[in-house]
C-alpha atoms as a PDB file:
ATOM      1  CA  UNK A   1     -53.187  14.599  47.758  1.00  0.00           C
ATOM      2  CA  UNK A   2     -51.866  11.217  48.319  1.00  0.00           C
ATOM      3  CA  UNK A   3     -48.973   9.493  46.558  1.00  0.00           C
ATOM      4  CA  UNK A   4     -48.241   6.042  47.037  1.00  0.00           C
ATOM      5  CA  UNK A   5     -44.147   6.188  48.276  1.00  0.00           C
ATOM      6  CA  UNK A   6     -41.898   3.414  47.430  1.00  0.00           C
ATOM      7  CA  UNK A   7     -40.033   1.516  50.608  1.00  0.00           C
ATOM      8  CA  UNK A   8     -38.743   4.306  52.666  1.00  0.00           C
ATOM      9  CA  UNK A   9     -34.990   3.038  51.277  1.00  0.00           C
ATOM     10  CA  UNK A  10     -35.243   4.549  48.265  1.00  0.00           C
ATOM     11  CA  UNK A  11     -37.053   7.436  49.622  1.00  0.00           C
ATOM     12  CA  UNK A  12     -33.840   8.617  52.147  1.00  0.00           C
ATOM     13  CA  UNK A  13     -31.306   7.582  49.159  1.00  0.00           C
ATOM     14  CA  UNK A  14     -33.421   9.825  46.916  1.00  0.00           C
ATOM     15  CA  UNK A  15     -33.126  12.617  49.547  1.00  0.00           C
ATOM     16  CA  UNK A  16     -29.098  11.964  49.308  1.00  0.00           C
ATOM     17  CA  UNK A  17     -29.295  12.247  45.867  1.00  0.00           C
ATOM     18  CA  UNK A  18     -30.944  15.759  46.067  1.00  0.00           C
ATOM     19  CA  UNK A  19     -29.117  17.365  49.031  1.00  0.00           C
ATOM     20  CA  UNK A  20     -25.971  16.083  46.940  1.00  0.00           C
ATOM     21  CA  UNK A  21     -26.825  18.239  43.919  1.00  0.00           C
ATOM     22  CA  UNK A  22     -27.937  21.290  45.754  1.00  0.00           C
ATOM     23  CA  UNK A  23     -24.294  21.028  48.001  1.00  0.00           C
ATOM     24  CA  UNK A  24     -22.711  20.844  44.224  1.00  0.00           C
ATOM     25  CA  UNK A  25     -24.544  23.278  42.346  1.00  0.00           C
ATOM     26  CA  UNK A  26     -26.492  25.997  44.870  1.00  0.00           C
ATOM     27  CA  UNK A  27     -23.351  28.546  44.960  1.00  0.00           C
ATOM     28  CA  UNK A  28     -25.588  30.503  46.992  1.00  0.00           C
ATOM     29  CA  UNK A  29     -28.669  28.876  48.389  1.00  0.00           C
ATOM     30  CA  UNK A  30     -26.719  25.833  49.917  1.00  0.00           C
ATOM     31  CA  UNK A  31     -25.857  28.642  52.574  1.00  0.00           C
ATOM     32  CA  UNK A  32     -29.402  29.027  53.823  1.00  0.00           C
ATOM     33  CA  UNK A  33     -30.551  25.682  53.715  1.00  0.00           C
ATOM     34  CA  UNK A  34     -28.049  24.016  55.281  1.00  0.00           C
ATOM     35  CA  UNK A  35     -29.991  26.493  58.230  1.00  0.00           C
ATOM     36  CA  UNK A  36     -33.088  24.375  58.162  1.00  0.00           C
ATOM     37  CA  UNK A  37     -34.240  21.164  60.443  1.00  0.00           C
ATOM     38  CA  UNK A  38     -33.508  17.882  58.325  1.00  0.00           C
ATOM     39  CA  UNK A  39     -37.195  17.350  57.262  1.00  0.00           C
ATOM     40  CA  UNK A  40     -37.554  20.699  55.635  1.00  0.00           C
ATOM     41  CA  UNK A  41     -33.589  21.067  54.802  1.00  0.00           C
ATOM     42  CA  UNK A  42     -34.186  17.508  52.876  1.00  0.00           C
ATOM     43  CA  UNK A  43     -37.519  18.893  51.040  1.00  0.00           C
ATOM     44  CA  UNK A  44     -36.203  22.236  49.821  1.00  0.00           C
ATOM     45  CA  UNK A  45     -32.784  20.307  48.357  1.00  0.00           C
ATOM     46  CA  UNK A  46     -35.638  18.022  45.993  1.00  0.00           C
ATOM     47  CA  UNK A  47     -37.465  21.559  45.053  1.00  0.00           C
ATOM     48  CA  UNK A  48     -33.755  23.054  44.344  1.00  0.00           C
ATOM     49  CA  UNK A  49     -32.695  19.572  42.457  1.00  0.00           C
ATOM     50  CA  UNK A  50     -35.822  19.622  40.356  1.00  0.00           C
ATOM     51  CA  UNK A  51     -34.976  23.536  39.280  1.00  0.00           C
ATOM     52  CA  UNK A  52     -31.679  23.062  38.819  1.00  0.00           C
ATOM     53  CA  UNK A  53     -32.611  19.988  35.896  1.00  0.00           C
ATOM     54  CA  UNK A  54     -35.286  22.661  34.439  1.00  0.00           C
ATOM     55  CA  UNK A  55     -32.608  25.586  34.101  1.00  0.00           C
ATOM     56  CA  UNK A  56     -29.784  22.591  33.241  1.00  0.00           C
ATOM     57  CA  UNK A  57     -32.208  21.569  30.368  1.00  0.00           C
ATOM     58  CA  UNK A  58     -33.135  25.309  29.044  1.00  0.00           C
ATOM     59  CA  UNK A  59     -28.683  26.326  29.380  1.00  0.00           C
ATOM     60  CA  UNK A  60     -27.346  22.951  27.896  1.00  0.00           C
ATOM     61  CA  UNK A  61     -26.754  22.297  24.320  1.00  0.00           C
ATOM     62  CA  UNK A  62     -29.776  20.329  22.359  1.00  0.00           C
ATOM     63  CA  UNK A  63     -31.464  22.185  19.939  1.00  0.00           C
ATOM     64  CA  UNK A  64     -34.175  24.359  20.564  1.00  0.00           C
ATOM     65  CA  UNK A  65     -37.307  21.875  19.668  1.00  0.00           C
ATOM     66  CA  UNK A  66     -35.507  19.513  21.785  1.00  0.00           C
ATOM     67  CA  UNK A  67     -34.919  21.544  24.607  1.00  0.00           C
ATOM     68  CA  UNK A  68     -38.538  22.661  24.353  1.00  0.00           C
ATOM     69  CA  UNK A  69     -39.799  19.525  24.026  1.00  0.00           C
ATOM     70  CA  UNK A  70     -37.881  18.066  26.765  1.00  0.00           C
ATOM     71  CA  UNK A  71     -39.011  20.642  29.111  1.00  0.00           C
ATOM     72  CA  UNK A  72     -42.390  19.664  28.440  1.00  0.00           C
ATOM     73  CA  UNK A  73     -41.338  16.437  29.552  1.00  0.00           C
ATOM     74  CA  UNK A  74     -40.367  17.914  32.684  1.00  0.00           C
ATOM     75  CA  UNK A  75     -43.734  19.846  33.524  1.00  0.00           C
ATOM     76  CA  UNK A  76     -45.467  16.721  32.859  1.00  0.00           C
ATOM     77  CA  UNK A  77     -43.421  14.384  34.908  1.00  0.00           C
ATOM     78  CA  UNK A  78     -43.195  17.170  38.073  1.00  0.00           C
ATOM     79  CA  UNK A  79     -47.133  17.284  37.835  1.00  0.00           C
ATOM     80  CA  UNK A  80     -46.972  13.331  38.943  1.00  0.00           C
ATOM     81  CA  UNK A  81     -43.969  12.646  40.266  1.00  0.00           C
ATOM     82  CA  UNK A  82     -45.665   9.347  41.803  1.00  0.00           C
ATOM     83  CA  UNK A  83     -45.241   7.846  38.581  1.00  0.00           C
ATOM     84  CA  UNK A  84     -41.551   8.321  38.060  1.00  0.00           C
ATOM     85  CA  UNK A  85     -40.600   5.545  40.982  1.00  0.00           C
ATOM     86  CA  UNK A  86     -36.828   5.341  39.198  1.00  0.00           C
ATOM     87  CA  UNK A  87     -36.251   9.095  39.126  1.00  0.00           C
ATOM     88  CA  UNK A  88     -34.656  10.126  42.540  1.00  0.00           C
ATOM     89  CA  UNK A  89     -35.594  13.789  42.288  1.00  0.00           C
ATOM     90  CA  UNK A  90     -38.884  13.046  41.699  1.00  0.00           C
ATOM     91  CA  UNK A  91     -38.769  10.621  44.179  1.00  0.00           C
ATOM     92  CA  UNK A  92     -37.920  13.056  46.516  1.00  0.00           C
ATOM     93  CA  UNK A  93     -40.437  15.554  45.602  1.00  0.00           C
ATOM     94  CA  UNK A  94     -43.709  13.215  45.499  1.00  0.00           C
ATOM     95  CA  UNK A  95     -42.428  12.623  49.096  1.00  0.00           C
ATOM     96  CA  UNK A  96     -41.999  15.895  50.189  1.00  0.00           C
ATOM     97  CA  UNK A  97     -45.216  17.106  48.378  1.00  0.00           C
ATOM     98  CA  UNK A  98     -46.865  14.633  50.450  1.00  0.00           C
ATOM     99  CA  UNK A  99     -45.132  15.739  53.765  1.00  0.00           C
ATOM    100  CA  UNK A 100     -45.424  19.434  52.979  1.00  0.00           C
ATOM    101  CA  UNK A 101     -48.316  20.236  50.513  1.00  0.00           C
ATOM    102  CA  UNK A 102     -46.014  21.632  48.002  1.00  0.00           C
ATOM    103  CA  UNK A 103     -47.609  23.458  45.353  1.00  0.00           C
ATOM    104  CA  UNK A 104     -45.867  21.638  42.423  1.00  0.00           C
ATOM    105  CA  UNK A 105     -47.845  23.993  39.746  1.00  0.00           C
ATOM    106  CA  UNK A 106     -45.275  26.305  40.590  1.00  0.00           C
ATOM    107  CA  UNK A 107     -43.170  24.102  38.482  1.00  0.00           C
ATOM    108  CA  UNK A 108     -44.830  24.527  35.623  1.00  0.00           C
ATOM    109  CA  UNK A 109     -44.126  28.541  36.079  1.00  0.00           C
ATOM    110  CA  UNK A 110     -40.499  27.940  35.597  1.00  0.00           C
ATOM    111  CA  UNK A 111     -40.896  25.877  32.854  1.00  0.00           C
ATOM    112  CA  UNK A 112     -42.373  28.778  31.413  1.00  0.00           C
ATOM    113  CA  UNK A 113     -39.739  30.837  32.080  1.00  0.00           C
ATOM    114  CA  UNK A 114     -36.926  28.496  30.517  1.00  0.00           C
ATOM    115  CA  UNK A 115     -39.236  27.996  27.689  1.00  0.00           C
ATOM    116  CA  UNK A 116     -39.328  31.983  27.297  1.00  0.00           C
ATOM    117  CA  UNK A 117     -35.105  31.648  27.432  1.00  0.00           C
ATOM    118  CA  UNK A 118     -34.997  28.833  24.631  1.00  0.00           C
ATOM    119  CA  UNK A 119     -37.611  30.981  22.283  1.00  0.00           C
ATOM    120  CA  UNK A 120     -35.095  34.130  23.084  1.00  0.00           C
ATOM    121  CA  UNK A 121     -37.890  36.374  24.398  1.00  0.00           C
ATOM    122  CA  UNK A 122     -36.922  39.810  24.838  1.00  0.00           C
ATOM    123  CA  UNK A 123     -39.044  42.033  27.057  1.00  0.00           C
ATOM    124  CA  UNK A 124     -40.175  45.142  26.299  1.00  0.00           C
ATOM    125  CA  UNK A 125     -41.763  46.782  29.322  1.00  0.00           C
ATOM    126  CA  UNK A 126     -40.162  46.055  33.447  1.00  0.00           C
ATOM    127  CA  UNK A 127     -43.656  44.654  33.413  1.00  0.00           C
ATOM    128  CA  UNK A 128     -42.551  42.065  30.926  1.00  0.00           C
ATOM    129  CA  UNK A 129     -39.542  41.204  33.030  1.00  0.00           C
ATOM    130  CA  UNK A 130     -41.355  40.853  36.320  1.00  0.00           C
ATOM    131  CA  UNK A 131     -43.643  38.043  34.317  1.00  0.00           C
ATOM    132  CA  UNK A 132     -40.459  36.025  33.808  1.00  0.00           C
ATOM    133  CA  UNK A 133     -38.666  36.756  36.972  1.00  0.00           C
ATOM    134  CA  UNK A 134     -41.996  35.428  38.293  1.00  0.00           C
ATOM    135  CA  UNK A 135     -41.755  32.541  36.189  1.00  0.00           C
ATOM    136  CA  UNK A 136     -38.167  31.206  37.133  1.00  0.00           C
ATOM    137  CA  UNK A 137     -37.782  32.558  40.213  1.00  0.00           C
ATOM    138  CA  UNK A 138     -40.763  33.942  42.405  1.00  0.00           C
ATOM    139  CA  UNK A 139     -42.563  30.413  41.598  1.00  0.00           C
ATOM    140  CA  UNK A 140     -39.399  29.009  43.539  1.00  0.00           C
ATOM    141  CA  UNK A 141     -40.203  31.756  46.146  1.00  0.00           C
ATOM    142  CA  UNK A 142     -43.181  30.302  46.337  1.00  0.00           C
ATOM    143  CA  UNK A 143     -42.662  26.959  46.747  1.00  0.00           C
ATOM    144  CA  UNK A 144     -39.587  27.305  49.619  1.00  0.00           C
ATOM    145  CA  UNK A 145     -42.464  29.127  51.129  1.00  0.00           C
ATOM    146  CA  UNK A 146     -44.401  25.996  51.231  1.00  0.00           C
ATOM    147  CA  UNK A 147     -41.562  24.083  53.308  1.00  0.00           C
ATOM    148  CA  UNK A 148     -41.104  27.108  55.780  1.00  0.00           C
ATOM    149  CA  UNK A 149     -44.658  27.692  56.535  1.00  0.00           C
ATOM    150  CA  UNK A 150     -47.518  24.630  56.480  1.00  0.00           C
ATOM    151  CA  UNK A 151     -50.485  26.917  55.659  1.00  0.00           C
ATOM    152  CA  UNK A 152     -48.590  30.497  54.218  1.00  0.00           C
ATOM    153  CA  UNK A 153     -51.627  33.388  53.938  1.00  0.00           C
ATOM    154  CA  UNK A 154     -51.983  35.360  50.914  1.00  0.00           C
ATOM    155  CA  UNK A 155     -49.714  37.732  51.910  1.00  0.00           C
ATOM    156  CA  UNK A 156     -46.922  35.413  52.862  1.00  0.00           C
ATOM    157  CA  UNK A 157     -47.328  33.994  49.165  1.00  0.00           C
ATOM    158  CA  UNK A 158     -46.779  37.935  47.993  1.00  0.00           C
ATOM    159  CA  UNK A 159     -43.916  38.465  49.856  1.00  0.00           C
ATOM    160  CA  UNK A 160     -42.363  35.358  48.431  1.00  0.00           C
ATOM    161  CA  UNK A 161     -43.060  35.793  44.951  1.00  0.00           C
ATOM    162  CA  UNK A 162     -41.427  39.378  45.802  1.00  0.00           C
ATOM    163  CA  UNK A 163     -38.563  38.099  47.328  1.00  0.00           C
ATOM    164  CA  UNK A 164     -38.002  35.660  44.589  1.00  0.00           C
ATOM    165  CA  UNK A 165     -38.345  38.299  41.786  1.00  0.00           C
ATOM    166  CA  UNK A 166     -35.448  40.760  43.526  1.00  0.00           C
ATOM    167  CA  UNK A 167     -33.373  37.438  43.440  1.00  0.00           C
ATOM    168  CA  UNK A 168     -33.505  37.149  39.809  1.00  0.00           C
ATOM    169  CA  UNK A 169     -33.469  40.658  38.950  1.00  0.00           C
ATOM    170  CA  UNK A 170     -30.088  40.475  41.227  1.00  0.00           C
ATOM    171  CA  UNK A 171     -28.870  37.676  38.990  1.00  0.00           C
ATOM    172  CA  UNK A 172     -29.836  39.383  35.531  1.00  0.00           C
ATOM    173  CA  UNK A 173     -27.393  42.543  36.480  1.00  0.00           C
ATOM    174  CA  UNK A 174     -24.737  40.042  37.784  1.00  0.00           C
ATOM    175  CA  UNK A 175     -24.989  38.344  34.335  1.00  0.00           C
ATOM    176  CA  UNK A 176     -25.727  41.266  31.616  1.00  0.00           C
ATOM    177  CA  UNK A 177     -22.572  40.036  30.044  1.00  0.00           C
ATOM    178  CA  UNK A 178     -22.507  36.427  30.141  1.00  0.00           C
ATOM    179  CA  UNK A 179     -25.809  36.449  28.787  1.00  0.00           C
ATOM    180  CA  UNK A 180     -25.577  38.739  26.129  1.00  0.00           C
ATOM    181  CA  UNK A 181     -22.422  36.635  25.021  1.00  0.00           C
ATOM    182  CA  UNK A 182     -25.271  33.703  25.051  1.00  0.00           C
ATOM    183  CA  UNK A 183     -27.502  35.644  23.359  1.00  0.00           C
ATOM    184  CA  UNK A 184     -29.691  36.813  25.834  1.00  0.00           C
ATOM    185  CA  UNK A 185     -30.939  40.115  26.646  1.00  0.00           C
ATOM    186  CA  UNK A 186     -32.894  40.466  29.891  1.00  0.00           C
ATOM    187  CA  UNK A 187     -32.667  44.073  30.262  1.00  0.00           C
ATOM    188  CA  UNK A 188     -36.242  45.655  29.411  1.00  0.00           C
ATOM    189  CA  UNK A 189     -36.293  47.538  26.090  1.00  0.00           C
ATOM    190  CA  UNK A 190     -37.639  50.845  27.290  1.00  0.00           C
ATOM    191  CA  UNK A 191     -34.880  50.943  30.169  1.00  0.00           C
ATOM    192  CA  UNK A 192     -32.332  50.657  27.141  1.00  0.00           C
ATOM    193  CA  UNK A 193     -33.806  53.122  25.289  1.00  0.00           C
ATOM    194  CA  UNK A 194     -34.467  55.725  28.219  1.00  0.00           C
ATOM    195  CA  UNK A 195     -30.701  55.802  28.931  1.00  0.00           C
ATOM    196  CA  UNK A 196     -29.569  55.381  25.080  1.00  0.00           C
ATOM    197  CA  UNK A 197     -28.161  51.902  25.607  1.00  0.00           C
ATOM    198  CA  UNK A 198     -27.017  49.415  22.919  1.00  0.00           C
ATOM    199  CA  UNK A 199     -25.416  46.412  24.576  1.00  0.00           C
ATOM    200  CA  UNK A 200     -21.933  45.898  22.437  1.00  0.00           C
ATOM    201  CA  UNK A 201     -18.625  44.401  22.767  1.00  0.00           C
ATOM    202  CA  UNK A 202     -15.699  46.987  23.276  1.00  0.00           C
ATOM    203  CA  UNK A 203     -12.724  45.625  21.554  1.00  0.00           C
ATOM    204  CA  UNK A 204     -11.590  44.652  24.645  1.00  0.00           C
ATOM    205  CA  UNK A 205     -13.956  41.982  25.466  1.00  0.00           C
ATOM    206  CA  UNK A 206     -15.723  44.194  27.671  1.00  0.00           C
ATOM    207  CA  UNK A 207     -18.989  45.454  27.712  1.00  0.00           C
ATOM    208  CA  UNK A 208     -19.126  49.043  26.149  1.00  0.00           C
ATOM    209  CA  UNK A 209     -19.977  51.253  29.261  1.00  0.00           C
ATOM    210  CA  UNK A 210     -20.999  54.025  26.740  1.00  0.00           C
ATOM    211  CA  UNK A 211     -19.962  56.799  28.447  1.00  0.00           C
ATOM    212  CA  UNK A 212     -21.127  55.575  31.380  1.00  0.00           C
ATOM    213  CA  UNK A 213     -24.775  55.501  30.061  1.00  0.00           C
ATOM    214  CA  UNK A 214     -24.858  51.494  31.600  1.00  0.00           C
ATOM    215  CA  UNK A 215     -23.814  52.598  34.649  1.00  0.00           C
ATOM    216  CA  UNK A 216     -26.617  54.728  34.786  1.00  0.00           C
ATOM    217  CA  UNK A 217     -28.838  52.079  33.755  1.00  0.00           C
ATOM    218  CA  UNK A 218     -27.498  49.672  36.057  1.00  0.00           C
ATOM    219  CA  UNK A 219     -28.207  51.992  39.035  1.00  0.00           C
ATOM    220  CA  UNK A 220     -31.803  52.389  38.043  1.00  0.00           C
ATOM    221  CA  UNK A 221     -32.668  48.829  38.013  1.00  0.00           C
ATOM    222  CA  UNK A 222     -30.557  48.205  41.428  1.00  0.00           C
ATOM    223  CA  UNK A 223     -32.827  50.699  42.701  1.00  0.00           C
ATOM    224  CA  UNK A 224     -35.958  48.466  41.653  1.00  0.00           C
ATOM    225  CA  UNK A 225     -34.626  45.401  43.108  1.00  0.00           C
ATOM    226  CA  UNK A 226     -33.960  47.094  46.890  1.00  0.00           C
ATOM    227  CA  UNK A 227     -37.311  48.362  46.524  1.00  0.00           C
ATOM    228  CA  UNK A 228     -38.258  44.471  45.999  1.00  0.00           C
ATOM    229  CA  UNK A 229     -35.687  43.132  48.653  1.00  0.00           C
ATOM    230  CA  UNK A 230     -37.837  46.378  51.118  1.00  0.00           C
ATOM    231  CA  UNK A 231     -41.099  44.652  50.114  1.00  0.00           C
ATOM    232  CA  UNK A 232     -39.918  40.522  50.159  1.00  0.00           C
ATOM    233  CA  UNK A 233     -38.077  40.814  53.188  1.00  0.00           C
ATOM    234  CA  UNK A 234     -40.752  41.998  54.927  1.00  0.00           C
ATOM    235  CA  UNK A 235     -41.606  37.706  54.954  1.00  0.00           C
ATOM    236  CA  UNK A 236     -38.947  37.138  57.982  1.00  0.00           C
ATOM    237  CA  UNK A 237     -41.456  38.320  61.033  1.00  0.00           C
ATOM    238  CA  UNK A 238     -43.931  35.349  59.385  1.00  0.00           C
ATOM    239  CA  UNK A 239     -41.854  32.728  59.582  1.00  0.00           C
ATOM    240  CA  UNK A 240     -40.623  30.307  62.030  1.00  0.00           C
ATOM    241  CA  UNK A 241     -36.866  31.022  63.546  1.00  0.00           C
ATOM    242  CA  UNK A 242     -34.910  28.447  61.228  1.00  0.00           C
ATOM    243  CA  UNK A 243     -37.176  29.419  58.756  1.00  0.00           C
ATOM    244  CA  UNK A 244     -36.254  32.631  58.835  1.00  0.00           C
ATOM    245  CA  UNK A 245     -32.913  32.194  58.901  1.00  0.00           C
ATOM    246  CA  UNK A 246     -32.367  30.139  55.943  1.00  0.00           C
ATOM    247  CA  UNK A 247     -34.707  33.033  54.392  1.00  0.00           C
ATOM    248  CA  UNK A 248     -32.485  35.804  55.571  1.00  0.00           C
ATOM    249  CA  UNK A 249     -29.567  34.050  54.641  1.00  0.00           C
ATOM    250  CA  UNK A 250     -30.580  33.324  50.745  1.00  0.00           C
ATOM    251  CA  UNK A 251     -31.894  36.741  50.168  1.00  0.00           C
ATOM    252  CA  UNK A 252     -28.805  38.596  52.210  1.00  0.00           C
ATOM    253  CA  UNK A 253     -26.490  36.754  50.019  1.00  0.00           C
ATOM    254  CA  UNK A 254     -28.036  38.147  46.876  1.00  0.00           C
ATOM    255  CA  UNK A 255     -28.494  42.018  48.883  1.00  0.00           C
ATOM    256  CA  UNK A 256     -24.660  41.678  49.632  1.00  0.00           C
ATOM    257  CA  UNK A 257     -23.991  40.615  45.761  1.00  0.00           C
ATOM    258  CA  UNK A 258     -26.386  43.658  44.921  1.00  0.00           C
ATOM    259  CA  UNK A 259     -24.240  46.333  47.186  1.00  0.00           C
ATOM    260  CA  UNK A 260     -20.957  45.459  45.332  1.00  0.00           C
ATOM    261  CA  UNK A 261     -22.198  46.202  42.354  1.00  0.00           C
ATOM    262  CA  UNK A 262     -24.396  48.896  43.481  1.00  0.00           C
ATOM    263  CA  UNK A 263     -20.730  50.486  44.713  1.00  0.00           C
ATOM    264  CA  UNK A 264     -18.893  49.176  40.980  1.00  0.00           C
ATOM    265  CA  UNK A 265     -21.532  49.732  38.297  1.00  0.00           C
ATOM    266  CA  UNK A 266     -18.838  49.209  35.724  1.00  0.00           C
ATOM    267  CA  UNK A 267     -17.596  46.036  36.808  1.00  0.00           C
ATOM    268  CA  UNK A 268     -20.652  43.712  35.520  1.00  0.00           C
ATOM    269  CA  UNK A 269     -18.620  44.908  32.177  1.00  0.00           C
ATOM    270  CA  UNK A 270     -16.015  42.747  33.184  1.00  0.00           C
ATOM    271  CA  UNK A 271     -18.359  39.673  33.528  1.00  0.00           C
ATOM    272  CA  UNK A 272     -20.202  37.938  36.637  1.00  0.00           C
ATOM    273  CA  UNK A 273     -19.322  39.261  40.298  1.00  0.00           C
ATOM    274  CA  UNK A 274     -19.771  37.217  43.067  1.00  0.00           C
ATOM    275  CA  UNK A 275     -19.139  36.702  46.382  1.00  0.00           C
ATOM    276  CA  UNK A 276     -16.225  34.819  48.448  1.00  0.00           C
ATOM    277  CA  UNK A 277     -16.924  31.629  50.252  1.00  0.00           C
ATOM    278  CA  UNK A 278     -15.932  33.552  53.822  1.00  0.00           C
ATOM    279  CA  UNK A 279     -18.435  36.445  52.824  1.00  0.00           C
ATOM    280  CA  UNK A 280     -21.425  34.094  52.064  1.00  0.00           C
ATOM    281  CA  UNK A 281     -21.339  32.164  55.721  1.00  0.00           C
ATOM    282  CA  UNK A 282     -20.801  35.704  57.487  1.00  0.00           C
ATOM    283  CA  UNK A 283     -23.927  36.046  55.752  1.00  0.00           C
ATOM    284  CA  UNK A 284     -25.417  33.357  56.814  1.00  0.00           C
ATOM    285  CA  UNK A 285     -24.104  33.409  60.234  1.00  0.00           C
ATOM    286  CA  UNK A 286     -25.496  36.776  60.879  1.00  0.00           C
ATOM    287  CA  UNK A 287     -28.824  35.719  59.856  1.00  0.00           C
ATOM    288  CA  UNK A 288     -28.631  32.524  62.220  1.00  0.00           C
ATOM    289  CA  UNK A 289     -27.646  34.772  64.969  1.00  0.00           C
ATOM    290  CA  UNK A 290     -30.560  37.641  63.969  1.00  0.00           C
ATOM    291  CA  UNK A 291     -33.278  34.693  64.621  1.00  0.00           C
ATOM    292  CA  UNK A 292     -31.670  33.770  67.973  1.00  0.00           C
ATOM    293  CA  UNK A 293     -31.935  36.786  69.593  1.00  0.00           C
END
């Protein structure tokens, strides 16, 4: 696939533009790609830019046929991002889709996914859940995998989508609160059921831990997503060193987010945990230094 590029001007300032956004808005993935060579550094920040607009579009405040049909804006415009010369994020990513091979029908995926968020899908099986965490985030997976590795076998494409689902399954216990204050219940239906959950409000403001029944809960899906991070991580040996260590990075971040509240159940009652600024680079700077041996 061949796009035609506008002067190469616009092209870098476009780049700018992206690597801007992702240093402003990826809390936790800036870490890891700041890990990768310029040329593939630069091409993941316009695959993180064009996300971030996607999940900005399905979070803000329009109305729901707006939002939807704005998103379907979106996957049309990512399809042919040639013909968007004034938009710098697509800019960016006709560019690096030409560079890298990017498979932008990933986009589309996460499209899907916000589109499932704006309809207020609920899922009813884990099976349902791993569709959407597919969706929004192994379709991401996929794609980074595209600007690591120039021609990624089938498995390598596995492992990715793997990786990327344990990310967002990592995200959905950090957030049970904040989302269910939103409206949004990501927890699967038969996982609420088995333990004799009911997500509430104590009086509080809390979450009701219900005798600890959420805790329990909570520990059985933290269980599924370190048998996902097991499987994902098992990428790292494929890849090239910087590669690997932006990987490693990303997904350690999220591992390190899952361990505190793996050790604090009760504290996602409280509202979103994350990690301190010093924590995240010791994180990445172990990974760096893992690769360099």
């Amino acid at each position: 696939m061949t796009f035609a590029i506008p002067g190469r001007s616009s092209v870098e300032r476009a780049y700018e533009q992206c690597e801007q956004i992702t240093k402003a808005e990826a809390k936790n993935f800036s870490y890891g790609i700041r890990l990768l060579p310029r040329p593939k550094r630069r091409a993941l920040s316009a695959v993180y830019a064009f996300a971030r607009r996607v999940d900005d579009i399905g979070d803000g405040t329009l109305p729901a046929a707006e939002k939807l049909a704005t998103l379907d804006e979106a996957r049309h415009a990512v399809l042919n991002p040639q013909q968007h010369p004034g938009d710098p994020v697509l800019v960016a990513l006709a560019d690096a889709a030409q560079r890298m091979a990017l498979p932008l029908k990933a986009f589309t995926e996460l499209v899907d996914g916000c589109e499932m968020d704006v309809r207020g899908t609920h899922y009813r099986t884990f099976a349902d859940l791993d569709r959407y965490c597919r969706c929004v985030a192994g379709s991401i997976g996929r794609l980074s995998l595209a600007v690591f590795s120039p021609s990624p076998d089938a498995e390598a494409v596995r492992l990715a989508d793997r990786l990327g689902v344990a990310l967002q399954l990592t995200n959905i216990l950090r957030d049970i609160r904040e989302d269910f204050l939103n409206g949004r219940v990501y927890l699967p239906q038969e996982d609420l059921d088995d333990f004799g959950v009911t997500l509430t409000l104590a009086e509080d403001g809390r979450l009701d831990p219900q005798g600890g029944r959420l805790v329990d809960l909570v520990r059985r899906e933290v269980a599924r997503a370190r048998e996902l991070y097991d499987d994902g991580l098992g990428l790292l040996p494929l890849l090239d060193r910087r590669s690997a260590a932006c990987c490693g990075a990303m997904a350690g971040i999220y591992r390190q987010l899952l361990d505190v509240i793996d050790a604090d159940p009760e504290r996602i009652c409280l509202g979103r945990t994350s990690l301190s600024r010093e924590a995240k680079l010791a994180v990445a700077a172990r990974a760096l230094l893992r690769r360099s041996a």
